[in-house]
PDB file of N, CA and C in Angstrom:
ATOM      1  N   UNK A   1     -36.859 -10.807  27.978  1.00  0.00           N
ATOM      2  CA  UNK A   1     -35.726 -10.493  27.134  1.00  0.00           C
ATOM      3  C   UNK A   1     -35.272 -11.776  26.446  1.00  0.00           C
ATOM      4  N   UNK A   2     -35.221 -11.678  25.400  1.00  0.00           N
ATOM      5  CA  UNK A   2     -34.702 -12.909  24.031  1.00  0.00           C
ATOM      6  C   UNK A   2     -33.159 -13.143  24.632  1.00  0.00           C
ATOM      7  N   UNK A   3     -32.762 -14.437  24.548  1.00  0.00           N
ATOM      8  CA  UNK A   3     -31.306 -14.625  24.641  1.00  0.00           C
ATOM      9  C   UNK A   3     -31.047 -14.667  23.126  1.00  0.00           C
ATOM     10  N   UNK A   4     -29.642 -14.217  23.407  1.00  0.00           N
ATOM     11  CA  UNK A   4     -28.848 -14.645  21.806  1.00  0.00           C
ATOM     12  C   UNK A   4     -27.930 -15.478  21.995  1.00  0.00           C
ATOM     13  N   UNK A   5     -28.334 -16.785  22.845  1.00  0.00           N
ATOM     14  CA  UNK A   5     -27.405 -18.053  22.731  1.00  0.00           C
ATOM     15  C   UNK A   5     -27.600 -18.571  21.496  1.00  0.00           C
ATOM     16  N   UNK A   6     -26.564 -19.285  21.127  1.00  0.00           N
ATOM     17  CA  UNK A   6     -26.937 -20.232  20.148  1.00  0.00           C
ATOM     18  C   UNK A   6     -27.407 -21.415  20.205  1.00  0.00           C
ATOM     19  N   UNK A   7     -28.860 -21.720  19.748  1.00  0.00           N
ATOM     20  CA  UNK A   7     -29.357 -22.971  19.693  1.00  0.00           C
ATOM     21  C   UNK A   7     -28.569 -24.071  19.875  1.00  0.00           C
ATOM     22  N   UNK A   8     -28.120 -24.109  19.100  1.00  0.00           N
ATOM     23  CA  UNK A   8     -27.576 -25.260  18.554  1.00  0.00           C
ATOM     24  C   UNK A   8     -26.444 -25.692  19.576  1.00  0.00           C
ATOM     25  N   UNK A   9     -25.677 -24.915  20.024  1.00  0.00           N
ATOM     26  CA  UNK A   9     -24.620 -25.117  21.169  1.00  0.00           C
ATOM     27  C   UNK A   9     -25.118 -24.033  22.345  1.00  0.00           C
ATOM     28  N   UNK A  10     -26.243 -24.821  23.307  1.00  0.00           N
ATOM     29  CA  UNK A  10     -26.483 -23.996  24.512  1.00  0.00           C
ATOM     30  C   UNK A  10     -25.306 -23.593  25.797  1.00  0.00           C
ATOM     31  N   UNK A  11     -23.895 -24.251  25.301  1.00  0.00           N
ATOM     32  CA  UNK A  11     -22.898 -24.165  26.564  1.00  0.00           C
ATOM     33  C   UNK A  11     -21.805 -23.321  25.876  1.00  0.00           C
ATOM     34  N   UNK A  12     -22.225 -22.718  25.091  1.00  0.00           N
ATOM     35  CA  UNK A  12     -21.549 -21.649  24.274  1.00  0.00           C
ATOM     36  C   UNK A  12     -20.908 -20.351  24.873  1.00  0.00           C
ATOM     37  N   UNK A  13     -22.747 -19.622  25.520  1.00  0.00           N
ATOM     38  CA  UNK A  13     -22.123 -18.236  26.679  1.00  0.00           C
ATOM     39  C   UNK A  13     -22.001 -18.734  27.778  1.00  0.00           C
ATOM     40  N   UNK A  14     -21.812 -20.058  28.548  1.00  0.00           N
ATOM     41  CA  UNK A  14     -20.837 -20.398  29.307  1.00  0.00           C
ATOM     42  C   UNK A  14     -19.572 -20.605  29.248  1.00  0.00           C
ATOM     43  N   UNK A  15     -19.118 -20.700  28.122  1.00  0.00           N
ATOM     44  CA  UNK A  15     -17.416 -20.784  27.761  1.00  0.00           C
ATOM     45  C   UNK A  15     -17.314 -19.099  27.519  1.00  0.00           C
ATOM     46  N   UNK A  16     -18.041 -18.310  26.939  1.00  0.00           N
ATOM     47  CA  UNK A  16     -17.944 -16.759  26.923  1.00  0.00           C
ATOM     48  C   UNK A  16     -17.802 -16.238  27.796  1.00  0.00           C
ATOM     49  N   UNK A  17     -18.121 -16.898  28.884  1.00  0.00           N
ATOM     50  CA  UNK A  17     -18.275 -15.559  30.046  1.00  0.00           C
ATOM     51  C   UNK A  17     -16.894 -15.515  30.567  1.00  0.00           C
ATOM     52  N   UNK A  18     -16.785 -13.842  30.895  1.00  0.00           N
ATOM     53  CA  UNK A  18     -15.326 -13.529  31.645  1.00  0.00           C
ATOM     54  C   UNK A  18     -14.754 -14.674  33.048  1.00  0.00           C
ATOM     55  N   UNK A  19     -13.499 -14.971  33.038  1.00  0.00           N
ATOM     56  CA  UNK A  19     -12.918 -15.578  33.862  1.00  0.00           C
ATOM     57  C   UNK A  19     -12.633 -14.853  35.047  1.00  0.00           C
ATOM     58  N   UNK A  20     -12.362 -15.090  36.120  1.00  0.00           N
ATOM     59  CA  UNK A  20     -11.755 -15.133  37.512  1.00  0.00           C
ATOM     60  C   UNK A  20     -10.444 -14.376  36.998  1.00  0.00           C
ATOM     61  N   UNK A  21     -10.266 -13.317  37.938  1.00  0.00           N
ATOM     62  CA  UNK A  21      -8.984 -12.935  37.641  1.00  0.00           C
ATOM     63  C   UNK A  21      -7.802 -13.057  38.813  1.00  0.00           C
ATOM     64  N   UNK A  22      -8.271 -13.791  39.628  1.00  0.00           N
ATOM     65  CA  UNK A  22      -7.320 -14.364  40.680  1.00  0.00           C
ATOM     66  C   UNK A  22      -6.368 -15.312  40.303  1.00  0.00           C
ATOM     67  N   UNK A  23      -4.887 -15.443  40.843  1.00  0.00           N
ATOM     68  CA  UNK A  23      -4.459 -16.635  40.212  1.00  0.00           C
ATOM     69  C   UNK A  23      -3.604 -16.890  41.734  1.00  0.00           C
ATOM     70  N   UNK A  24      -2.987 -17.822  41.415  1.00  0.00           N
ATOM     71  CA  UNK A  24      -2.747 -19.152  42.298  1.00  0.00           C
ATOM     72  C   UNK A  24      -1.358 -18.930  42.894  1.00  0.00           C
ATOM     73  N   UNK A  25      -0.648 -18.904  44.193  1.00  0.00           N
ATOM     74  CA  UNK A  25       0.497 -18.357  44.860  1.00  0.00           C
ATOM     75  C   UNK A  25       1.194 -19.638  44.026  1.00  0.00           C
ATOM     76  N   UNK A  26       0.849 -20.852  44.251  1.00  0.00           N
ATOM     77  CA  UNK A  26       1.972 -21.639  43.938  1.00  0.00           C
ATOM     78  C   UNK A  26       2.423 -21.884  42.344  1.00  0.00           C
ATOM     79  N   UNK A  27       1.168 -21.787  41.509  1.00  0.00           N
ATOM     80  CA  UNK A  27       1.661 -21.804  39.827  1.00  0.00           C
ATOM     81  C   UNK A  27       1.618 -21.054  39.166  1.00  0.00           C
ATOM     82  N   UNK A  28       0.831 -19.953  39.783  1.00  0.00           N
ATOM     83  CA  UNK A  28       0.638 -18.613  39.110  1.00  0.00           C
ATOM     84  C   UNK A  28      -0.369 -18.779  37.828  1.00  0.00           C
ATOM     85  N   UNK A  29      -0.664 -19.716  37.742  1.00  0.00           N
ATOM     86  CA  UNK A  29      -1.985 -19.930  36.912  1.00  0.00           C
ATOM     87  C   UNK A  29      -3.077 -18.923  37.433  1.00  0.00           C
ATOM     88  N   UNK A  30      -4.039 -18.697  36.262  1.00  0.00           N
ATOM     89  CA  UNK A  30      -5.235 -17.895  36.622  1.00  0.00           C
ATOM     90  C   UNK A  30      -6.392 -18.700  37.221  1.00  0.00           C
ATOM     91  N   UNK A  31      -7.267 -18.654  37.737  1.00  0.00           N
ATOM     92  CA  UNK A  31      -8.684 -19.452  37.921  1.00  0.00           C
ATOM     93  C   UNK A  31      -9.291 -19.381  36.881  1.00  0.00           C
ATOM     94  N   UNK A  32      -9.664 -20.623  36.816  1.00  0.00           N
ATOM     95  CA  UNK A  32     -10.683 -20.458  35.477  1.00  0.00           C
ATOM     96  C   UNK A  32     -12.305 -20.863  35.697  1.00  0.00           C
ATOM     97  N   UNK A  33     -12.588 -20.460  36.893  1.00  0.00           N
ATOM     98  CA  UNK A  33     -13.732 -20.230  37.091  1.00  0.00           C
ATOM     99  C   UNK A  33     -14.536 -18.776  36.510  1.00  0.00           C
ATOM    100  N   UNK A  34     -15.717 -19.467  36.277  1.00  0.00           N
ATOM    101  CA  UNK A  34     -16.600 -18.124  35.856  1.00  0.00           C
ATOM    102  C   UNK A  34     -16.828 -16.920  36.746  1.00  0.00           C
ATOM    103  N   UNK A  35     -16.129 -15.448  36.429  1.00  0.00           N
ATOM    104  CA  UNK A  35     -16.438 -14.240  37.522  1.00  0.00           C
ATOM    105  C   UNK A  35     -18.122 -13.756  37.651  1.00  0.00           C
ATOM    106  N   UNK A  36     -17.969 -13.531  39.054  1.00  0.00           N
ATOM    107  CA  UNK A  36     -19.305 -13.292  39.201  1.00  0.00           C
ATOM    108  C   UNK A  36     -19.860 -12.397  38.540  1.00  0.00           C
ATOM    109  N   UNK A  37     -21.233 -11.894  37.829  1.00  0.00           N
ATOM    110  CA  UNK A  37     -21.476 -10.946  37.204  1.00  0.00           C
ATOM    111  C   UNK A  37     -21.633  -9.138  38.284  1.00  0.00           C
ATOM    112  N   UNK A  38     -20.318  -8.666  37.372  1.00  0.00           N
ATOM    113  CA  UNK A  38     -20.405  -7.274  38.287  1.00  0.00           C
ATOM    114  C   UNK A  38     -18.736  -7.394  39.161  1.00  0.00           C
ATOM    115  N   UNK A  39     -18.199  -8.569  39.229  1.00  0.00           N
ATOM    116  CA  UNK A  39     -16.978  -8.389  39.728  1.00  0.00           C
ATOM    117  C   UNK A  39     -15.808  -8.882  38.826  1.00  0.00           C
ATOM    118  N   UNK A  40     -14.590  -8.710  39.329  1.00  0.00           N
ATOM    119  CA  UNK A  40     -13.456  -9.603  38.561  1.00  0.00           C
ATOM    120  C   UNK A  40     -13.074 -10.577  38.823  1.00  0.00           C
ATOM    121  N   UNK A  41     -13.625 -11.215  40.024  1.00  0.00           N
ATOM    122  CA  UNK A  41     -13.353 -12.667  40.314  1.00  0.00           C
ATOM    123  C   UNK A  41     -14.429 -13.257  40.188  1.00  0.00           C
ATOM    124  N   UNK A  42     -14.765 -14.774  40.651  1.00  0.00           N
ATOM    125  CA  UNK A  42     -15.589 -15.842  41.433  1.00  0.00           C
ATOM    126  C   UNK A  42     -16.012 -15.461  42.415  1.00  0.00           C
ATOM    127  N   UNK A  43     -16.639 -16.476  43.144  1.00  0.00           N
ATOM    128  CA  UNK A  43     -17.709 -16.504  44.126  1.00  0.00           C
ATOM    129  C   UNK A  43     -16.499 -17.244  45.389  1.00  0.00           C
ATOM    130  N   UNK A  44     -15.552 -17.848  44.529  1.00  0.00           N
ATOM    131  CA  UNK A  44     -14.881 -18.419  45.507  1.00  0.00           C
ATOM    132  C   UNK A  44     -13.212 -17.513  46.230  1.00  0.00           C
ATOM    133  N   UNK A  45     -13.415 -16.434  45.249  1.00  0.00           N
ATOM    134  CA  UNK A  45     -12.032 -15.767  45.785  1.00  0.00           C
ATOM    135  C   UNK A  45     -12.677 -14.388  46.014  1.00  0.00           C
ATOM    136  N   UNK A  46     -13.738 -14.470  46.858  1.00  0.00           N
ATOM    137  CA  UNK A  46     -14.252 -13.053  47.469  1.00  0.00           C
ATOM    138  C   UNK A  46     -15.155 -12.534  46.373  1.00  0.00           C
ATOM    139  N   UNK A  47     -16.230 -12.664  45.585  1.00  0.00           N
ATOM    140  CA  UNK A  47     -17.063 -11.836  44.890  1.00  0.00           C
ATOM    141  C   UNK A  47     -18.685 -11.454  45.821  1.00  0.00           C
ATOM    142  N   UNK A  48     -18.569 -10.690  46.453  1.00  0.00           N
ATOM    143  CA  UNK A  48     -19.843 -10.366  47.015  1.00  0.00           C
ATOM    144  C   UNK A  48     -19.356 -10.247  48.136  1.00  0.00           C
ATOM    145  N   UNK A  49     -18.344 -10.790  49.236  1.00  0.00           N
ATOM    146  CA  UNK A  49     -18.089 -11.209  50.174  1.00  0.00           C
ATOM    147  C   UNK A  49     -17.674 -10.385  50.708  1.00  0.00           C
ATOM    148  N   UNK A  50     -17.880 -10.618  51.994  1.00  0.00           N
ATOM    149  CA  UNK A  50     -16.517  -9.620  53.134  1.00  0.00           C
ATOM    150  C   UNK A  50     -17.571  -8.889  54.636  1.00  0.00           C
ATOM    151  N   UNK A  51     -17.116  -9.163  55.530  1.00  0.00           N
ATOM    152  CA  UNK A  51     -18.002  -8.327  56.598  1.00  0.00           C
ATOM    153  C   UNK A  51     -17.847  -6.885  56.543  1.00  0.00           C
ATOM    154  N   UNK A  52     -19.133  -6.145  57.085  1.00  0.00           N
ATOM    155  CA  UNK A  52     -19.001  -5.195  57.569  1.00  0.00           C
ATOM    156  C   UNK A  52     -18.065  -4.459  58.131  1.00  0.00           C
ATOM    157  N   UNK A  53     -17.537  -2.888  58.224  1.00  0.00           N
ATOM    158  CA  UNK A  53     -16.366  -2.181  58.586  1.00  0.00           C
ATOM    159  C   UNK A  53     -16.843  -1.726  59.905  1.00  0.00           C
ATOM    160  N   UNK A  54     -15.957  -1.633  60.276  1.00  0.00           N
ATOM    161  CA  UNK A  54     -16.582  -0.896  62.024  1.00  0.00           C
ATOM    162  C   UNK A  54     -17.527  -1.389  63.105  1.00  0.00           C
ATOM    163  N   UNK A  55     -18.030  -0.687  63.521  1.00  0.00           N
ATOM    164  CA  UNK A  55     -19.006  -1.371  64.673  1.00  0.00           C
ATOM    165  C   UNK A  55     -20.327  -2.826  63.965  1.00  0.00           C
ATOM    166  N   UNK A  56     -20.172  -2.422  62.861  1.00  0.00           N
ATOM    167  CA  UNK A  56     -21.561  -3.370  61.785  1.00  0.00           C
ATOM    168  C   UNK A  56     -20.705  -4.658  62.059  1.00  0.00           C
ATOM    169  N   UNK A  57     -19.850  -4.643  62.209  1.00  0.00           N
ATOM    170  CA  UNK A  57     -18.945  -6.347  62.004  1.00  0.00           C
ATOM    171  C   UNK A  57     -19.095  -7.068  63.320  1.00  0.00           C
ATOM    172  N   UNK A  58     -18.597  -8.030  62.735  1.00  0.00           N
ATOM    173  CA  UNK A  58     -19.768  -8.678  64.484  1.00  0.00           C
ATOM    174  C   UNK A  58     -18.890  -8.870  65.414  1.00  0.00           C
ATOM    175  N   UNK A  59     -17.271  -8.523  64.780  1.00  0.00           N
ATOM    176  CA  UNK A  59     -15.799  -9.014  65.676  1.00  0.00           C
ATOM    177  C   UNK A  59     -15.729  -7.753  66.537  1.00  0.00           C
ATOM    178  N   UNK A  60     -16.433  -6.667  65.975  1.00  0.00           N
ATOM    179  CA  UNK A  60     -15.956  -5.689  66.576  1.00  0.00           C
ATOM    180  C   UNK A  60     -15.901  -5.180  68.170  1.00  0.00           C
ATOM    181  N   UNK A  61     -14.877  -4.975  68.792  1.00  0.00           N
ATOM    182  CA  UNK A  61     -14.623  -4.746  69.971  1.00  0.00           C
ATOM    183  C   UNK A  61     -14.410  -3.655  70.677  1.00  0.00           C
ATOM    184  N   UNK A  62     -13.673  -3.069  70.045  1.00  0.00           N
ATOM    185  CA  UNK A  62     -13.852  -1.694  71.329  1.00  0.00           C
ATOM    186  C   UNK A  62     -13.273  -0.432  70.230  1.00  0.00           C
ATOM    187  N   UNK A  63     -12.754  -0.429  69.195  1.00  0.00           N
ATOM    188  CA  UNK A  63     -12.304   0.432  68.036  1.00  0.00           C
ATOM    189  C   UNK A  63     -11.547   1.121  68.025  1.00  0.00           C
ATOM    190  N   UNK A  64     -10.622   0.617  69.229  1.00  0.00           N
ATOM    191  CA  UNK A  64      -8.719   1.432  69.528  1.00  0.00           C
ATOM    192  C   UNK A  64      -7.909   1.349  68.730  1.00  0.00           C
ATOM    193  N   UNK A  65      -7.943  -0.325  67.606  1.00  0.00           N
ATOM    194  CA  UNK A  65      -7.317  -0.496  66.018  1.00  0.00           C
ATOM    195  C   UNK A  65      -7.818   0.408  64.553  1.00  0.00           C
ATOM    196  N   UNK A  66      -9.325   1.372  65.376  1.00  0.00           N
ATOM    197  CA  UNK A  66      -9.829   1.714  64.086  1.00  0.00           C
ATOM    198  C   UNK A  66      -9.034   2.659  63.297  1.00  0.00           C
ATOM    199  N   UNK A  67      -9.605   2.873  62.066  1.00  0.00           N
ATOM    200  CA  UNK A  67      -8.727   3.754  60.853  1.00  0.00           C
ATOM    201  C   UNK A  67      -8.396   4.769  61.412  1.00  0.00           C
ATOM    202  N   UNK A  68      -9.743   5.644  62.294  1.00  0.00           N
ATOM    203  CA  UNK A  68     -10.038   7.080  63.093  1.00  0.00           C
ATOM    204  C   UNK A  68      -9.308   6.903  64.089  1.00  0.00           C
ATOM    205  N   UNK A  69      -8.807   6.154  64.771  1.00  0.00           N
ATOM    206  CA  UNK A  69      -7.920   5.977  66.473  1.00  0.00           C
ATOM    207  C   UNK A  69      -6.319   6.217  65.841  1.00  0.00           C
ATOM    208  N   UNK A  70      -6.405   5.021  64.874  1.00  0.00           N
ATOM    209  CA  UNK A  70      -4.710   4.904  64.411  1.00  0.00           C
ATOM    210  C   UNK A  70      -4.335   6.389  63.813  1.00  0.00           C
ATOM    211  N   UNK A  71      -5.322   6.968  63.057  1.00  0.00           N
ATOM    212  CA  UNK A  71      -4.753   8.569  62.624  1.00  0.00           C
ATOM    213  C   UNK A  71      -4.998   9.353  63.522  1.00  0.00           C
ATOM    214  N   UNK A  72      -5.880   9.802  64.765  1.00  0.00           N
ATOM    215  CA  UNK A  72      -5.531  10.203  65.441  1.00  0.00           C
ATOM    216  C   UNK A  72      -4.381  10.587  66.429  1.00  0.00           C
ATOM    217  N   UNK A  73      -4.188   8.860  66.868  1.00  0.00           N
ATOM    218  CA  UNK A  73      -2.673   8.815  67.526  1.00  0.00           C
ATOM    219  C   UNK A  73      -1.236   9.167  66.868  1.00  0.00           C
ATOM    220  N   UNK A  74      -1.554   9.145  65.535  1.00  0.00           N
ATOM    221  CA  UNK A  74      -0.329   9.259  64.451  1.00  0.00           C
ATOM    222  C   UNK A  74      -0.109  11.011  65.361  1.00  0.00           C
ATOM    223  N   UNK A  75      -1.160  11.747  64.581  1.00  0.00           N
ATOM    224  CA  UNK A  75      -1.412  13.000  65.268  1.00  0.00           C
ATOM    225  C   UNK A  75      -1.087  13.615  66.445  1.00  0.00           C
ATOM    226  N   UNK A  76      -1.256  12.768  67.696  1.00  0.00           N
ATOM    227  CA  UNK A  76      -1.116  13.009  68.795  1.00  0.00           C
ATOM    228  C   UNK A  76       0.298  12.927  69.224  1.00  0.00           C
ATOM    229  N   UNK A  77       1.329  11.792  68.473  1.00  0.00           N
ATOM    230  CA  UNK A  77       2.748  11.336  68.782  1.00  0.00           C
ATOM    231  C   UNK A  77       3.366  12.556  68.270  1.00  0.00           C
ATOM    232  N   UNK A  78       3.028  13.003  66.692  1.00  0.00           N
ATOM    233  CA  UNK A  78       3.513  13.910  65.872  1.00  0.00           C
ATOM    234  C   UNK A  78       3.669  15.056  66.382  1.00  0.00           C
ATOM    235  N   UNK A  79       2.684  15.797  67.379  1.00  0.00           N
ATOM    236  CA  UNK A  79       2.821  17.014  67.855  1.00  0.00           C
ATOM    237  C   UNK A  79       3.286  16.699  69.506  1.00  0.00           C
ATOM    238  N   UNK A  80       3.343  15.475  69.857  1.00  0.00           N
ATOM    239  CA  UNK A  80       4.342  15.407  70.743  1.00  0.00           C
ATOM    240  C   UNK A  80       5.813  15.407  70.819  1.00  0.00           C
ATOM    241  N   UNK A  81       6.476  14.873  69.608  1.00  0.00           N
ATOM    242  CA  UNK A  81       7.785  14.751  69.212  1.00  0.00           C
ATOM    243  C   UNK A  81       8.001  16.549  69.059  1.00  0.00           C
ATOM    244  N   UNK A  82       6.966  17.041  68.136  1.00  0.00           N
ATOM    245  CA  UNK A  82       7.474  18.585  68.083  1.00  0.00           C
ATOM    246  C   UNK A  82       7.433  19.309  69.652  1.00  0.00           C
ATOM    247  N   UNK A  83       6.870  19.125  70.160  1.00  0.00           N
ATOM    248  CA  UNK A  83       7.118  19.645  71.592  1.00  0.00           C
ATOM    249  C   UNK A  83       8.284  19.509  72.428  1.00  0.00           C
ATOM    250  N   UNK A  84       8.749  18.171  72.440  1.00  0.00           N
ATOM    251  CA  UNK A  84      10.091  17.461  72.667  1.00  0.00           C
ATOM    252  C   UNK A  84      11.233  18.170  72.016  1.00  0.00           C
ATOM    253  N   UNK A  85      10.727  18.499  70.775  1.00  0.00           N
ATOM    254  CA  UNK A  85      11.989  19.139  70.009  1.00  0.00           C
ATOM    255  C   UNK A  85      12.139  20.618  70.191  1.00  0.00           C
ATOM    256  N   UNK A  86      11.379  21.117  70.554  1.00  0.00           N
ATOM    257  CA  UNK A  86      11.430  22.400  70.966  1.00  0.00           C
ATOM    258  C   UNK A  86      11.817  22.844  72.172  1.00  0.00           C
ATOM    259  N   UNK A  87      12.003  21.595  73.406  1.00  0.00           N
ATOM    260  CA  UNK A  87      11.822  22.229  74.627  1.00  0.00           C
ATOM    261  C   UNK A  87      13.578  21.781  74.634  1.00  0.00           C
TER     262      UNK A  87
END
């Protein structure tokens, strides 16, 4: 595939390419690093990144915090309070 850089200034579609859309707690400035291709940030504020969910993650321990436990128990309190309230 032919590029359509311009000769003449090869650092051209490096100033083109989309920016980082993360910005900064303390100045609120944006990053002006180049976003990875396919995300809205860099490489340095999470683009590609992140472990595995659930048992695939390597922290994972026993899965009493998981998404499926915590809505369960929501469940389980919920129709306990109605029992309480009825009796």
């Amino acid at each position: 595939m032919k590029s359509d850089a311009n000769p003449i200034d090869p650092v051209q579609r490096l100033r083109d390419a989309p920016r980082c859309h993360a910005k900064a707690k303390s100045t609120g400035e944006q990053c002006k690093a180049p976003a990875v291709r396919g995300w809205s940030v860099c490489r340095v504020h999470g683009a590609g990144g992140g472990a595995p969910c659930g048992k695939a993650h390597p922290n994972y321990k026993h899965g009493v915090r998981s998404k499926e436990w915590v809505e369960t128990r929501k469940q389980i309190n919920s129709f306990v309070r109605e029992v309480r309230a009825v009796e």
